[in-house]
PDB file of N, CA and C in Angstrom:
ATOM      1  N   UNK A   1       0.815  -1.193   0.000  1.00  0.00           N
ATOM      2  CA  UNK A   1       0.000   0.000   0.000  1.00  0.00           C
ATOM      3  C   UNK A   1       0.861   1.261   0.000  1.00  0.00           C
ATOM      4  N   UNK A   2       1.901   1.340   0.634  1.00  0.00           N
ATOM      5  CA  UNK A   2       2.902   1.962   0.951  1.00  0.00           C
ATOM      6  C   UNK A   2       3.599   2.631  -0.710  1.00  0.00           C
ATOM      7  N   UNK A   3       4.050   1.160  -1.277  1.00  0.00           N
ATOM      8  CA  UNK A   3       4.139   1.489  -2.662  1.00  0.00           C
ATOM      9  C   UNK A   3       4.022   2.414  -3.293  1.00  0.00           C
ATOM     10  N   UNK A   4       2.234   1.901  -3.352  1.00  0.00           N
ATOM     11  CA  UNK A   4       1.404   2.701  -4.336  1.00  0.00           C
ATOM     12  C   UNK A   4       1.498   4.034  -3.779  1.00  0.00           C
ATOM     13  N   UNK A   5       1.123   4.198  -2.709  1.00  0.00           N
ATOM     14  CA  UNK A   5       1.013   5.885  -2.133  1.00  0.00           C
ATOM     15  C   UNK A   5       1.597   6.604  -2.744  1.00  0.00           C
ATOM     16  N   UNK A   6       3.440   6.139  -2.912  1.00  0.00           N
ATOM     17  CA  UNK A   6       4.810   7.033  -3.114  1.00  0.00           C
ATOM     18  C   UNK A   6       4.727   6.828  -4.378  1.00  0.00           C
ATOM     19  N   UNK A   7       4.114   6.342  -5.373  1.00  0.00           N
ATOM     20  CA  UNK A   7       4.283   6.215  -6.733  1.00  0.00           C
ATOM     21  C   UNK A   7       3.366   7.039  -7.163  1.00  0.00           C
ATOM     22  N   UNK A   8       2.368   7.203  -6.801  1.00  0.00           N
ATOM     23  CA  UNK A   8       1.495   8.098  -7.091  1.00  0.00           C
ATOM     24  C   UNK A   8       1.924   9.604  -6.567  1.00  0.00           C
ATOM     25  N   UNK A   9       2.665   9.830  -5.225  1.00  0.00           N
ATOM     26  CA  UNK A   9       2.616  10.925  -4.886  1.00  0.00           C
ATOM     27  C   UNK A   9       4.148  11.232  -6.021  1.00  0.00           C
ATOM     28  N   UNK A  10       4.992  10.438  -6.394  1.00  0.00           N
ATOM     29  CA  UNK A  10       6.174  10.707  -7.300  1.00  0.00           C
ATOM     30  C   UNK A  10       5.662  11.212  -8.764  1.00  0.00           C
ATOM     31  N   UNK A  11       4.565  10.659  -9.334  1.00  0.00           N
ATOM     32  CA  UNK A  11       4.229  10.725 -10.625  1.00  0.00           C
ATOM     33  C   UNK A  11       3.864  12.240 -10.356  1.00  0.00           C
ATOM     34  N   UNK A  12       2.716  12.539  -9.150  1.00  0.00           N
ATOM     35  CA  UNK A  12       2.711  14.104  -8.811  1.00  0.00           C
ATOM     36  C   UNK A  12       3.375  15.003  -8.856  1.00  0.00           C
ATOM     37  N   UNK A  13       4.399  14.337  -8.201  1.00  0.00           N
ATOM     38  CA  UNK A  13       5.644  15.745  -7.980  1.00  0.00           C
ATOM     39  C   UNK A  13       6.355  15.554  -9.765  1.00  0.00           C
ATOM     40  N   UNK A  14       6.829  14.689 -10.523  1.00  0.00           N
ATOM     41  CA  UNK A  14       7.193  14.169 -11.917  1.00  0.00           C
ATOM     42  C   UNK A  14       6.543  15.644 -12.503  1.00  0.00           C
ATOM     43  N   UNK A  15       4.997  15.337 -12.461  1.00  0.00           N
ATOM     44  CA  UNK A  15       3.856  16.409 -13.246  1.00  0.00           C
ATOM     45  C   UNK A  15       4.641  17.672 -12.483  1.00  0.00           C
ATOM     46  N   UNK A  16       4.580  17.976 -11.658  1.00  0.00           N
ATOM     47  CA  UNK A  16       4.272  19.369 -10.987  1.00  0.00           C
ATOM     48  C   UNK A  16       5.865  19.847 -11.643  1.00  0.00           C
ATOM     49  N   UNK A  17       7.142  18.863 -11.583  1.00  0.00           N
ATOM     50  CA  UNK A  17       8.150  19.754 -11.820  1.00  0.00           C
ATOM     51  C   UNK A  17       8.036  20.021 -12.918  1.00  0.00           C
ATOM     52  N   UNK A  18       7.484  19.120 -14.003  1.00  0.00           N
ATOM     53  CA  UNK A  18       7.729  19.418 -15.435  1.00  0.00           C
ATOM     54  C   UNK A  18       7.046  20.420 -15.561  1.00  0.00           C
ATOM     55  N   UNK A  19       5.835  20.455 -15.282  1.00  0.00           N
ATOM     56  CA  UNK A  19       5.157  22.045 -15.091  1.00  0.00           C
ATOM     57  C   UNK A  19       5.767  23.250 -15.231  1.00  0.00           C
ATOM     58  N   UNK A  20       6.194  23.127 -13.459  1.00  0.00           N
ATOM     59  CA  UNK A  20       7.175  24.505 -12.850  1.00  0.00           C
ATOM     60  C   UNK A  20       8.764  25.289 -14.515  1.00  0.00           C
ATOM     61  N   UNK A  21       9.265  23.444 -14.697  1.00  0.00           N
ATOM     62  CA  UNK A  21       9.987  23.653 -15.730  1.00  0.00           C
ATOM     63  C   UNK A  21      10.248  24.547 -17.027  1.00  0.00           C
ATOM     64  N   UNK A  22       8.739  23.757 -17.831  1.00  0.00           N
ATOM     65  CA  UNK A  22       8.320  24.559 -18.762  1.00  0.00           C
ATOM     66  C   UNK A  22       7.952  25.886 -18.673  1.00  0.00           C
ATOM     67  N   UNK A  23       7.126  26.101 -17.606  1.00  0.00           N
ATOM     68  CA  UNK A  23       7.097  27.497 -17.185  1.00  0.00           C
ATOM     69  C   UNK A  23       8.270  28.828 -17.110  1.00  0.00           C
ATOM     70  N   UNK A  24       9.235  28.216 -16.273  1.00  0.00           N
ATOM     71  CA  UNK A  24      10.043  28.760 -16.131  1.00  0.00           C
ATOM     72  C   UNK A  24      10.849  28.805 -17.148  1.00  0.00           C
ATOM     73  N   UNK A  25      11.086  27.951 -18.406  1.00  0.00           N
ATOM     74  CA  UNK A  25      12.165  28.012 -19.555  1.00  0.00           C
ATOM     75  C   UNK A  25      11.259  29.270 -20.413  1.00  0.00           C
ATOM     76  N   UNK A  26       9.690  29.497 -20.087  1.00  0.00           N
ATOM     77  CA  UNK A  26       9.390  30.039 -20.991  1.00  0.00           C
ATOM     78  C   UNK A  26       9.158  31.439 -20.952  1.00  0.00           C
ATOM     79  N   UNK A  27       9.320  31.942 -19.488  1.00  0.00           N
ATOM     80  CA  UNK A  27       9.381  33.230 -18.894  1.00  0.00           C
ATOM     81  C   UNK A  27      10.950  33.528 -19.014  1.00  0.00           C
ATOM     82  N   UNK A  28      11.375  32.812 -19.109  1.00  0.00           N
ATOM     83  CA  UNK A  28      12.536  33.236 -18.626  1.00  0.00           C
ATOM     84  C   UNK A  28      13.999  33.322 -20.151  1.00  0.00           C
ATOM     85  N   UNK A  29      14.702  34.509 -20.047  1.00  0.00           N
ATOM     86  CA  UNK A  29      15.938  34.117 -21.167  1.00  0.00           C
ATOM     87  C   UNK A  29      16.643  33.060 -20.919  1.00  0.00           C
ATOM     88  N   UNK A  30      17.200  32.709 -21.827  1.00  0.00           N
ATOM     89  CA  UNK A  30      18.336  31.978 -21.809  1.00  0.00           C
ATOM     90  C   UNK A  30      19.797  31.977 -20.834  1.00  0.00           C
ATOM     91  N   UNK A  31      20.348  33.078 -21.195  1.00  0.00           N
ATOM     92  CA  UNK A  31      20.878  33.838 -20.259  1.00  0.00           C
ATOM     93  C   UNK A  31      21.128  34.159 -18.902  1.00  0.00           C
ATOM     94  N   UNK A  32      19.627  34.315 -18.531  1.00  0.00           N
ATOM     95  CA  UNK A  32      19.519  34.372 -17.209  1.00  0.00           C
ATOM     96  C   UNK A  32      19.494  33.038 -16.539  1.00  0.00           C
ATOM     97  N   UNK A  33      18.566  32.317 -17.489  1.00  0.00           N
ATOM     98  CA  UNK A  33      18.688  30.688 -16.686  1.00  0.00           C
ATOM     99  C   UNK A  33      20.069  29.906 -16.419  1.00  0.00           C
ATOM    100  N   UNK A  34      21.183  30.399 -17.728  1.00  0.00           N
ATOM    101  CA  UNK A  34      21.809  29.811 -17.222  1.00  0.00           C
ATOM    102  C   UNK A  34      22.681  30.560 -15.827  1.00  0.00           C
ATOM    103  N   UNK A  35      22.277  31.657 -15.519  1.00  0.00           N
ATOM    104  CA  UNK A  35      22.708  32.304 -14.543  1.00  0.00           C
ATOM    105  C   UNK A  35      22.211  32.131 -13.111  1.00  0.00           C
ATOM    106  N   UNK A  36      21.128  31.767 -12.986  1.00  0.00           N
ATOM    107  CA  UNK A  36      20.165  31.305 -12.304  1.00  0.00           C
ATOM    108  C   UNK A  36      20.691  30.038 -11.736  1.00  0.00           C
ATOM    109  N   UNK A  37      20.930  29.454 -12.853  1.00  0.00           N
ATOM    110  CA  UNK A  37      20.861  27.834 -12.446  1.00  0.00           C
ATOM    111  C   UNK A  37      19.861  26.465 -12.496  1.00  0.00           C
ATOM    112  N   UNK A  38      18.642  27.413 -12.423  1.00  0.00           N
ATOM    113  CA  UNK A  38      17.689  26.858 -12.003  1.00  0.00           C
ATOM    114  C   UNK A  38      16.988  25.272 -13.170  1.00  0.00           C
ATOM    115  N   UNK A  39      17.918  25.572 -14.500  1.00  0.00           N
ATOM    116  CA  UNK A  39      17.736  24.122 -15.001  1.00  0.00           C
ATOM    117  C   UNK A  39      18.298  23.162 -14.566  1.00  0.00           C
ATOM    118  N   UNK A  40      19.583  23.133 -13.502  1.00  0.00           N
ATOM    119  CA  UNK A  40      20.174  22.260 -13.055  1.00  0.00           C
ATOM    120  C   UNK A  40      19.402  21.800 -12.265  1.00  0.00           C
ATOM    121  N   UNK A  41      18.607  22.963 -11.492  1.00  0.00           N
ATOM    122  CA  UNK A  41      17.785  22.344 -10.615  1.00  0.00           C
ATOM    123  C   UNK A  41      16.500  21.281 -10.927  1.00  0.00           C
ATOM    124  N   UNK A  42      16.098  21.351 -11.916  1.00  0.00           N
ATOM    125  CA  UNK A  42      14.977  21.076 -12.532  1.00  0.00           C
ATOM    126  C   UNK A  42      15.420  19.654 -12.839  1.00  0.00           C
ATOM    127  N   UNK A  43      16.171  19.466 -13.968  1.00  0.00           N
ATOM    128  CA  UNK A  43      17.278  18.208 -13.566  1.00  0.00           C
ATOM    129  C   UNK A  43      17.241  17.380 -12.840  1.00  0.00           C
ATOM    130  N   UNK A  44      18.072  17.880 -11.679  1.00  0.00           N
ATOM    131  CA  UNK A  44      18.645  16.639 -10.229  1.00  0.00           C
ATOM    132  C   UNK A  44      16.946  16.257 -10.196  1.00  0.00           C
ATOM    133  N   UNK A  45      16.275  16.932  -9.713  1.00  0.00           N
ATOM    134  CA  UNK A  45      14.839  16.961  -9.465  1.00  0.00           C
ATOM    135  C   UNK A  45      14.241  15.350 -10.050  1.00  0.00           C
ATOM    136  N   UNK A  46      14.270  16.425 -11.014  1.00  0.00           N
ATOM    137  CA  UNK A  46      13.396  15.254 -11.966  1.00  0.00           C
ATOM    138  C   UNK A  46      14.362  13.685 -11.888  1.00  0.00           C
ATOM    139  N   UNK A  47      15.606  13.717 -11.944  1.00  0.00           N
ATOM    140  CA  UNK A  47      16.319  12.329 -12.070  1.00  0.00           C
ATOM    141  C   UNK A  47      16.044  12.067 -10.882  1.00  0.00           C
ATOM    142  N   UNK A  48      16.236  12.638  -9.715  1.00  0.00           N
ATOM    143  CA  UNK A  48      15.792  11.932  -8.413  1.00  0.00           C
ATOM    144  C   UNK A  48      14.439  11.194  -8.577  1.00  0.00           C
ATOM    145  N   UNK A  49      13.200  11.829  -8.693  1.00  0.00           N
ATOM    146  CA  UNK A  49      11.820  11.633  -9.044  1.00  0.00           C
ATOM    147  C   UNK A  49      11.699  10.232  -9.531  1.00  0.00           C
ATOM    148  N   UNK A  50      12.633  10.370 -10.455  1.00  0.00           N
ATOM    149  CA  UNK A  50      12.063   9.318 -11.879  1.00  0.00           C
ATOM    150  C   UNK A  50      12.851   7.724 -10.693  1.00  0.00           C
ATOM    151  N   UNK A  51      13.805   8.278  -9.975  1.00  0.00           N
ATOM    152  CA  UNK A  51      14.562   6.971  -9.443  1.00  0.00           C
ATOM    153  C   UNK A  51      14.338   6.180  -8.696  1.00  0.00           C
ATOM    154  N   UNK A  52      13.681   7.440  -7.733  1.00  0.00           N
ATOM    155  CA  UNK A  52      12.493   6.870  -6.383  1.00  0.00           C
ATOM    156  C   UNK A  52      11.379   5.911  -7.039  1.00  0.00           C
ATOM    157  N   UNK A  53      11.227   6.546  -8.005  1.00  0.00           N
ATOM    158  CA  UNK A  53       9.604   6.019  -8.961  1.00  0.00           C
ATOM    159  C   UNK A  53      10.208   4.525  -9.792  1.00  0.00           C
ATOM    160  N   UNK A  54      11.155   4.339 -10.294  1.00  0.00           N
ATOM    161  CA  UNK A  54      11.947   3.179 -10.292  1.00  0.00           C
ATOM    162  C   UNK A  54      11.883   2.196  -9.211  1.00  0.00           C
ATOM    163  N   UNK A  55      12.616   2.675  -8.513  1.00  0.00           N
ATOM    164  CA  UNK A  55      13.017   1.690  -6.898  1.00  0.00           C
ATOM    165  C   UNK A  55      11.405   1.478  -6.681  1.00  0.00           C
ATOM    166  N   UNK A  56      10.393   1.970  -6.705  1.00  0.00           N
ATOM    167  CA  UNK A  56       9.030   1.655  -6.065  1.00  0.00           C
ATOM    168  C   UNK A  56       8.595   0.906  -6.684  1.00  0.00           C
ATOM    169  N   UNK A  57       8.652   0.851  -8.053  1.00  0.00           N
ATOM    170  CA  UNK A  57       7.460  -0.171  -9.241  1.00  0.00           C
ATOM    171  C   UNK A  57       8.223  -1.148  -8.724  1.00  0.00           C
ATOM    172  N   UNK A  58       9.693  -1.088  -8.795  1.00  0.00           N
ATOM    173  CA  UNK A  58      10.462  -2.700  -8.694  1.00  0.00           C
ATOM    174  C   UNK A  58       9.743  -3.527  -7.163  1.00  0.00           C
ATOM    175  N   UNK A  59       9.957  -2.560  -6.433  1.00  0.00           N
ATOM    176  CA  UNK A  59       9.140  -3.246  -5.542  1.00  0.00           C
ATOM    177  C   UNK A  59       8.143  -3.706  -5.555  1.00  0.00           C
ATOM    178  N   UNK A  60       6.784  -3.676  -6.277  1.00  0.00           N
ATOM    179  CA  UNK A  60       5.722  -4.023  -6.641  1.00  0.00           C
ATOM    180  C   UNK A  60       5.684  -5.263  -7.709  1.00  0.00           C
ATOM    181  N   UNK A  61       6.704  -4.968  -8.234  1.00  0.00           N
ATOM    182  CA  UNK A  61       6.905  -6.468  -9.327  1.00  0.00           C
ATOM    183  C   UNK A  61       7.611  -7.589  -9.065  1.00  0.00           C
TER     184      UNK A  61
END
């Protein structure tokens, strides 16, 4: 049950960063982002996300 909870609440957060992401690549220059940083952030993020969300299905299978 446990699983499922965190896979679902991962696919959430998955959605919400890609969101925040796009958003932000699209307000924002080039320039500044890379000054910012904030695609790196978006990044780690998301690879963390996707890894947790890995490690969980395996558990289920």
């Amino acid at each position: 049950m446990w699983n499922t909870i965190t896979i679902i609440i991962c696919a959430l957060a998955l959605v919400f960063n890609s969101y925040g992401w796009i958003n932000y690549s699209k307000t924002t220059s080039k320039e500044k982002r890379k000054a910012e940083g904030w695609n790196s952030f978006y990044l780690i993020a998301t690879f963390l996300i996707i890894v947790v969300l890995i490690t969980r299905v395996e558990k289920i299978l």
